[in-house]
N, C-alpha and C. Protein backbone atom coordinates (compact mmCIF):
# COMPACT_ATOMS: atom_id res chain seq x y z
N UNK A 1 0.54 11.59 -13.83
CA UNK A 1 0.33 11.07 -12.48
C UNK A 1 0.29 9.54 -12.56
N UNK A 2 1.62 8.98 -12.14
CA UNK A 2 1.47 7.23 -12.02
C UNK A 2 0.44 6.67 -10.71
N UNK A 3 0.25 7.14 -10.32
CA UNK A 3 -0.26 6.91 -9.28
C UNK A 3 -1.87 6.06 -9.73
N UNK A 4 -2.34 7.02 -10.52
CA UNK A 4 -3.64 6.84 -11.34
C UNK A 4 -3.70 5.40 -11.78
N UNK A 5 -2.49 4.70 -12.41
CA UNK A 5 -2.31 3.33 -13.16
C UNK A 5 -1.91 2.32 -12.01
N UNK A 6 -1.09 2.93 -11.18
CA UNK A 6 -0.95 2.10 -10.13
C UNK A 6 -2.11 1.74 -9.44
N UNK A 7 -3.04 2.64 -9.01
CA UNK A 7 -4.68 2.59 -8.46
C UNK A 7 -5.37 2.22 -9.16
N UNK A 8 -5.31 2.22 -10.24
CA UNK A 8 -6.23 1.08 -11.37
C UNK A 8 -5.94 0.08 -11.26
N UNK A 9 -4.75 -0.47 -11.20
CA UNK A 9 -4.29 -1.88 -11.14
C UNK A 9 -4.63 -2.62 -9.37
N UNK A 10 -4.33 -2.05 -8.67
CA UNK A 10 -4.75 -1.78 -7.30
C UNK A 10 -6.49 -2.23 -7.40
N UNK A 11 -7.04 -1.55 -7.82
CA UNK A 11 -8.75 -1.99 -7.81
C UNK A 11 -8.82 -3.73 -8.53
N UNK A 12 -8.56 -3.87 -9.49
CA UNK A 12 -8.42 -4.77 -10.87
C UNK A 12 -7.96 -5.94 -9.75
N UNK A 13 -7.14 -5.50 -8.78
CA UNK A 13 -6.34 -7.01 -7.96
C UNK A 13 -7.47 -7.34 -7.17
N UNK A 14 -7.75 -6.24 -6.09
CA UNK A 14 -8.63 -6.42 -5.40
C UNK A 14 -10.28 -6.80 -5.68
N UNK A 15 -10.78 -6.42 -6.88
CA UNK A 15 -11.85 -7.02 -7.37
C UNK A 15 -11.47 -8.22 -7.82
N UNK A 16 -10.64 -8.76 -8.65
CA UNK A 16 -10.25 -10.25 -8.70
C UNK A 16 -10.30 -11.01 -7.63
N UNK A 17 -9.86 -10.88 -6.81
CA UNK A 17 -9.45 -11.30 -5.54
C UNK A 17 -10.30 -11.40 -4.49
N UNK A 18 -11.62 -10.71 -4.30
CA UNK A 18 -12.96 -10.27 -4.15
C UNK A 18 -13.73 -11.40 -4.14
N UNK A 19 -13.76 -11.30 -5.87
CA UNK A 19 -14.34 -12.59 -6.36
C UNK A 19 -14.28 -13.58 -6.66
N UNK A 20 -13.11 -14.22 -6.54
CA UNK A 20 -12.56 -15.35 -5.97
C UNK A 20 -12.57 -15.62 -4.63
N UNK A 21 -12.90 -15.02 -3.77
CA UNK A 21 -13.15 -15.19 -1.92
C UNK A 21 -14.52 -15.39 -2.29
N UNK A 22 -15.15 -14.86 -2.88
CA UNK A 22 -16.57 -14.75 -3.26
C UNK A 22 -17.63 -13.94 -1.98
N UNK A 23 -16.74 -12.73 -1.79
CA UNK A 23 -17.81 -11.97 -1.00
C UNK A 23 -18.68 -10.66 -1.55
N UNK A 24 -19.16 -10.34 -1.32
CA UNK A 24 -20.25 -9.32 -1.78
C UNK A 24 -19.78 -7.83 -2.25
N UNK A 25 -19.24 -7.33 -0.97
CA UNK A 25 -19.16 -5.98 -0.64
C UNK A 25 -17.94 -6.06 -0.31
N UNK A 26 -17.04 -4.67 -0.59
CA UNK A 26 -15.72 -4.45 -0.19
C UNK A 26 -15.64 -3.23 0.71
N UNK A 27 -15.18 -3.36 2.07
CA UNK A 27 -15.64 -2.40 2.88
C UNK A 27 -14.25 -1.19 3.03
N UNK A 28 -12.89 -2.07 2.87
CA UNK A 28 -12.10 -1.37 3.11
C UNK A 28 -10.57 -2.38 2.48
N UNK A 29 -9.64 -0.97 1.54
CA UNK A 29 -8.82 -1.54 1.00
C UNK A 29 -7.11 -1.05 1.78
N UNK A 30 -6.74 -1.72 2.31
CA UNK A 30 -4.89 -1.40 3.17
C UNK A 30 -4.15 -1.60 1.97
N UNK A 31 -3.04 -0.50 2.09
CA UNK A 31 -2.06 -0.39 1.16
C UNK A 31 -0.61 -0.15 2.29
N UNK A 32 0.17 -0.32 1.59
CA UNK A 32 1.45 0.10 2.25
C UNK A 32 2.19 0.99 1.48
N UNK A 33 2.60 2.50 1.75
CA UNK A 33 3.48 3.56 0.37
C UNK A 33 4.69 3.43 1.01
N UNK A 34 5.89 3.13 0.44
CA UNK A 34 6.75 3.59 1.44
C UNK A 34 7.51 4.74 1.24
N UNK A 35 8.03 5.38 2.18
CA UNK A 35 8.63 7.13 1.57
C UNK A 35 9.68 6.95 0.51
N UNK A 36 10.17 6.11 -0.35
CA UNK A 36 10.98 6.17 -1.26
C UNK A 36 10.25 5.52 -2.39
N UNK A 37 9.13 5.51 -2.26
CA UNK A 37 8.60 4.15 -3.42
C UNK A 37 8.35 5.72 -4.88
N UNK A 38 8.12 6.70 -4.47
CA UNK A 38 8.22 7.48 -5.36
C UNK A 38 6.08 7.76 -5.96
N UNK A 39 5.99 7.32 -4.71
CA UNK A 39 4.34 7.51 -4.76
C UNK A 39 4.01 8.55 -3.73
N UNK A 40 2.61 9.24 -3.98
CA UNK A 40 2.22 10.05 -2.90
C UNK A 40 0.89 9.67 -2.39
N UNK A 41 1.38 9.08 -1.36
CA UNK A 41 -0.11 8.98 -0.38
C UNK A 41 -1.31 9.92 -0.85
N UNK A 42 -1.37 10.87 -0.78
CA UNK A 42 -2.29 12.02 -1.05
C UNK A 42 -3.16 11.70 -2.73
N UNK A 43 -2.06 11.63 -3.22
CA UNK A 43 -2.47 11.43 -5.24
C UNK A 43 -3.08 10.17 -4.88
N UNK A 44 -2.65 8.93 -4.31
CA UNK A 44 -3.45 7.44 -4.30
C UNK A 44 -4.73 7.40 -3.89
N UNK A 45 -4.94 8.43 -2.56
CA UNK A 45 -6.28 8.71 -2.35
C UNK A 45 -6.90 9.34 -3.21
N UNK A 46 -6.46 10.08 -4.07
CA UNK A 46 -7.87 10.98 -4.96
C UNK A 46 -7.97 10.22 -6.28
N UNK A 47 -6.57 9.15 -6.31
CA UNK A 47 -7.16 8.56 -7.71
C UNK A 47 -8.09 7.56 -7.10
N UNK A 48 -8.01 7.22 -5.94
CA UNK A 48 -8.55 5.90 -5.44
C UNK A 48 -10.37 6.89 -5.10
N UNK A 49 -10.07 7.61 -5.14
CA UNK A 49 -11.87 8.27 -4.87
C UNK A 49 -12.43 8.42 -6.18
N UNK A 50 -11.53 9.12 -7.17
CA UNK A 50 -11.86 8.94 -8.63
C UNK A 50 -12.19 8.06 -9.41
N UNK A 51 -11.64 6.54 -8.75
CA UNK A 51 -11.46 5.27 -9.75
C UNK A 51 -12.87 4.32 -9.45
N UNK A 52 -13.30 4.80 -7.71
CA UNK A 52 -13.82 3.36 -7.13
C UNK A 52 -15.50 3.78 -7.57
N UNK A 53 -15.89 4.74 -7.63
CA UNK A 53 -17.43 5.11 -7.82
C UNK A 53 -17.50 4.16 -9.17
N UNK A 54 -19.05 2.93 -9.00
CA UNK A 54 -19.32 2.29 -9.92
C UNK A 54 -18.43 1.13 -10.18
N UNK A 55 -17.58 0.92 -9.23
CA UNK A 55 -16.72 -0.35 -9.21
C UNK A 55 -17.47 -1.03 -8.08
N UNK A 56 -17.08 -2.21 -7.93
CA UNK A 56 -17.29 -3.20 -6.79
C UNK A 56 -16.60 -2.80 -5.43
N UNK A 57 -15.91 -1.59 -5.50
CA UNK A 57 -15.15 -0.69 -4.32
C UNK A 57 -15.58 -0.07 -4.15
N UNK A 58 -17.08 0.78 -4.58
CA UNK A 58 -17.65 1.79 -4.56
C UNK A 58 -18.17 1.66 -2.98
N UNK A 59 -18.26 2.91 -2.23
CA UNK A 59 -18.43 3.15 -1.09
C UNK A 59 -17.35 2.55 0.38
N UNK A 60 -15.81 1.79 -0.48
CA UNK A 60 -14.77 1.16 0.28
C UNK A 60 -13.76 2.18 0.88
N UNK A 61 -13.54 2.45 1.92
CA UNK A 61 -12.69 3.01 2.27
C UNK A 61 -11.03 2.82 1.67
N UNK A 62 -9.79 3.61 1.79
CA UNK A 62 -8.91 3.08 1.52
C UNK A 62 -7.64 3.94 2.66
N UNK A 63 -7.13 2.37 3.74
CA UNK A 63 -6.26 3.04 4.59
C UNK A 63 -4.92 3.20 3.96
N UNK A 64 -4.13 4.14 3.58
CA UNK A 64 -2.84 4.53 3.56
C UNK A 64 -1.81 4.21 4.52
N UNK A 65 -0.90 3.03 4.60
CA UNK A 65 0.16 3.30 6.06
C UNK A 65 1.37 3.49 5.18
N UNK A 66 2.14 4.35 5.56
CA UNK A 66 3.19 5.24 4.80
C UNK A 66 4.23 4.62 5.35
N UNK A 67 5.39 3.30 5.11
CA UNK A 67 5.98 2.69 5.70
C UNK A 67 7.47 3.44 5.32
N UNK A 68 8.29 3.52 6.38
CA UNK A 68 9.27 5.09 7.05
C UNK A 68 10.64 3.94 5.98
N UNK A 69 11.51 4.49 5.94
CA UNK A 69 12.62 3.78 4.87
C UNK A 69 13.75 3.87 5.96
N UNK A 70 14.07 2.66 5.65
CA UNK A 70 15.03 1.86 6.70
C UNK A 70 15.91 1.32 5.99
N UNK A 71 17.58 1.22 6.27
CA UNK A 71 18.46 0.91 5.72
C UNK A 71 19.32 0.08 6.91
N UNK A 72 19.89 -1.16 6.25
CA UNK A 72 20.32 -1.87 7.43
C UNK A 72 21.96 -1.71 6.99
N UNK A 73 22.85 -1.59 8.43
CA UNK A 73 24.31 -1.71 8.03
C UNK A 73 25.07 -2.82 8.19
N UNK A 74 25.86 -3.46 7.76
CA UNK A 74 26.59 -4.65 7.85
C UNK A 74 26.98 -4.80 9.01
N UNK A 75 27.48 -3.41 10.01
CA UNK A 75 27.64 -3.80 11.29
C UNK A 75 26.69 -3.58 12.71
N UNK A 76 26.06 -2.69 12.56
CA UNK A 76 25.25 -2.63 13.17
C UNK A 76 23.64 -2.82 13.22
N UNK A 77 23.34 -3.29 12.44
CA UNK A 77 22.00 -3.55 11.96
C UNK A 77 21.45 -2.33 11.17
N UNK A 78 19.39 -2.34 11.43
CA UNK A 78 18.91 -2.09 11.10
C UNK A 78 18.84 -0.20 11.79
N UNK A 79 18.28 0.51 10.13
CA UNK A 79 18.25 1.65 11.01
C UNK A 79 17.15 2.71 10.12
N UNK A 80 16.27 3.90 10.91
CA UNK A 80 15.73 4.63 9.41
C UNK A 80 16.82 5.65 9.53
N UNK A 81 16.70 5.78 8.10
CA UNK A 81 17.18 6.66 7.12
C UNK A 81 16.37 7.89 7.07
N UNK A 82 17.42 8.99 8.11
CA UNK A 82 16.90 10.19 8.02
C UNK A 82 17.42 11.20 6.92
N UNK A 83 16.00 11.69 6.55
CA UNK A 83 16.40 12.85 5.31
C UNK A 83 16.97 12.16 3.97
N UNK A 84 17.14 11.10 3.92
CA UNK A 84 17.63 10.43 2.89
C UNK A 84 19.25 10.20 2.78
N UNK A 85 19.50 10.42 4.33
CA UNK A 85 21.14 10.27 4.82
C UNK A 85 21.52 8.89 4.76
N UNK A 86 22.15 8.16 4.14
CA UNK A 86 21.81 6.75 4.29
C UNK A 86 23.04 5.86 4.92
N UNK A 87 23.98 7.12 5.54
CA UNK A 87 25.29 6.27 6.41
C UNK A 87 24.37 6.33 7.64
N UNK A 88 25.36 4.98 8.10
CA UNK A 88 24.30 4.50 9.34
C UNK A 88 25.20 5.22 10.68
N UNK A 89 24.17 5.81 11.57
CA UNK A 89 24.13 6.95 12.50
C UNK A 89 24.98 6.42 13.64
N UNK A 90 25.29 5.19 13.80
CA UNK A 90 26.16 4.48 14.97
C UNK A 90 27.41 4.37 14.90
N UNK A 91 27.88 4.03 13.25
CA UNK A 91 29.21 3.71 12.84
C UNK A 91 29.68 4.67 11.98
N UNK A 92 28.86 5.27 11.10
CA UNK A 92 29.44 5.79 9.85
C UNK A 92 29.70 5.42 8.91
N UNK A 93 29.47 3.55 8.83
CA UNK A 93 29.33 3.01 7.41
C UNK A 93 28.78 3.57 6.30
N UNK A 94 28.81 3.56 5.42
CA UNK A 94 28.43 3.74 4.45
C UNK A 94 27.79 2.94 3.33
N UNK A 95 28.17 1.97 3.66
CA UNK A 95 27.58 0.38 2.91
C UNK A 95 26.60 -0.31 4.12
N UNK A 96 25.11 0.66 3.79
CA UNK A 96 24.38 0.07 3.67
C UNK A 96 22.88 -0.17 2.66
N UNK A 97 22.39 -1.06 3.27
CA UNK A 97 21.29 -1.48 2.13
C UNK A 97 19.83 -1.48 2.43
N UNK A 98 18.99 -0.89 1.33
CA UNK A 98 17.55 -0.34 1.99
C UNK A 98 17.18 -1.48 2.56
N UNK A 99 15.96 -1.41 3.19
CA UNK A 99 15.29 -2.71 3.53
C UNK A 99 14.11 -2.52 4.12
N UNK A 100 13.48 -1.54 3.76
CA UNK A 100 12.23 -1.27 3.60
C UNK A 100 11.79 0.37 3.73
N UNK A 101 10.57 0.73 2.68
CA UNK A 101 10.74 2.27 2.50
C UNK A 101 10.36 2.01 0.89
N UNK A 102 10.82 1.44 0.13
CA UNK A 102 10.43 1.34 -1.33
C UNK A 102 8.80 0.77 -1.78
N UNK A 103 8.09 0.34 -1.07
CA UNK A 103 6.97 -1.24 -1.24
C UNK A 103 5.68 0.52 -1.76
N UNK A 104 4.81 -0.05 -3.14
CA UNK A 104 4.12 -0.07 -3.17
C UNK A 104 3.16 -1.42 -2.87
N UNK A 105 2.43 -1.36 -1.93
CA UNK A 105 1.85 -2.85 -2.58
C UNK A 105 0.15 -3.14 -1.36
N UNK A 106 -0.87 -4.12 -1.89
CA UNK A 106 -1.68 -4.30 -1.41
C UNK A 106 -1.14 -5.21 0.10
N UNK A 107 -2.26 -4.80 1.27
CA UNK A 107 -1.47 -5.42 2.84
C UNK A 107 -2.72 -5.99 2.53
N UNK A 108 -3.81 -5.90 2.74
CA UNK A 108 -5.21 -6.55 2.93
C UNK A 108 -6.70 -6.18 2.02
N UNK A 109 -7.58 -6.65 2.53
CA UNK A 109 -8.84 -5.54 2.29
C UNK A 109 -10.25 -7.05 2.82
N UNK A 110 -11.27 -6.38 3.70
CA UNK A 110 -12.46 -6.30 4.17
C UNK A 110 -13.51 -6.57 3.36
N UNK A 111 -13.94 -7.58 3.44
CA UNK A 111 -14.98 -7.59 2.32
C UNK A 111 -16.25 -8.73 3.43
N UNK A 112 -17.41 -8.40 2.71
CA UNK A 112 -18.83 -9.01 3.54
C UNK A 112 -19.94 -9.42 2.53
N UNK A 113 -21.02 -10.22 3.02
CA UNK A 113 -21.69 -10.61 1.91
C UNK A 113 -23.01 -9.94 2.80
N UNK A 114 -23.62 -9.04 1.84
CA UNK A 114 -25.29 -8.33 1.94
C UNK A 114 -26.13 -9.59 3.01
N UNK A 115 -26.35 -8.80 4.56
CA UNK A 115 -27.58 -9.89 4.70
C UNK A 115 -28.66 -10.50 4.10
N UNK A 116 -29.25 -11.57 4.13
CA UNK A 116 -30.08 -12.15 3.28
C UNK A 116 -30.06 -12.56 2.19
N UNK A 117 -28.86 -12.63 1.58
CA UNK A 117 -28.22 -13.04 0.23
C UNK A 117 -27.51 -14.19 0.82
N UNK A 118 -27.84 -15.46 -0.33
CA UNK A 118 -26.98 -16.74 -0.07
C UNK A 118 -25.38 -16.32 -0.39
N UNK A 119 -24.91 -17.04 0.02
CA UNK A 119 -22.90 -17.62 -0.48
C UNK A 119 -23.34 -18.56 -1.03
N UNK A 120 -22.46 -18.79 -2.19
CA UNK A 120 -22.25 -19.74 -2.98
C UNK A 120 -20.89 -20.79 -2.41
């Protein structure tokens, strides 16, 4: 399961990154899967429930947005790619090129500092 190493690395950014903002608590982590990236939404959440207990993510939510795979054609633009059909539905080209649908990758994440605790 890659997913597991990918979500390890995933925590590792976001705790870096954490603590360099220098906030306390991490309330909630956004990801983007896209349907060709060859990841499963589903596996990211259970490694991501498995990984975060006893991390600085512990008790962080994690939103999944599953971004749809889109292939653009030279003549007609942009389009998704149904079923993994990837001639474009207007012309019948055949030369076109993904352009989004592949992205594992971090979008954001929520973080707060404990009332009554200074910031540095």
């Amino acid at each position: 399961m890659h997913e597991t190493s990918m979500v390890r690395r995933l925590i590792e950014m976001v705790v870096q990154e954490a603590e360099r903002l220098g906030g306390e608590e991490v309330s909630v982590v956004r990801v983007e899967v896209g349907a060709l990236s060859g990841v499963e939404p589903m596996l990211v959440q259970l490694a991501y429930d498995q990984l975060t207990p006893g991390s600085r993510l512990a008790g962080s939510r994690l939103e999944i947005e599953v971004v749809p795979l889109r292939a653009r054609c030279a003549q007609c633009g942009v389009f998704e790619v149904p079923q993994f059909h990837f001639t474009c539905p207007r012309c019948g080209n055949s030369r076109t090129v993904v352009v989004s649908g592949e992205e594992f990758r971090l979008v954001s994440f929520d973080q707060f500092t404990k009332p009554g605790e200074p910031q540095e």
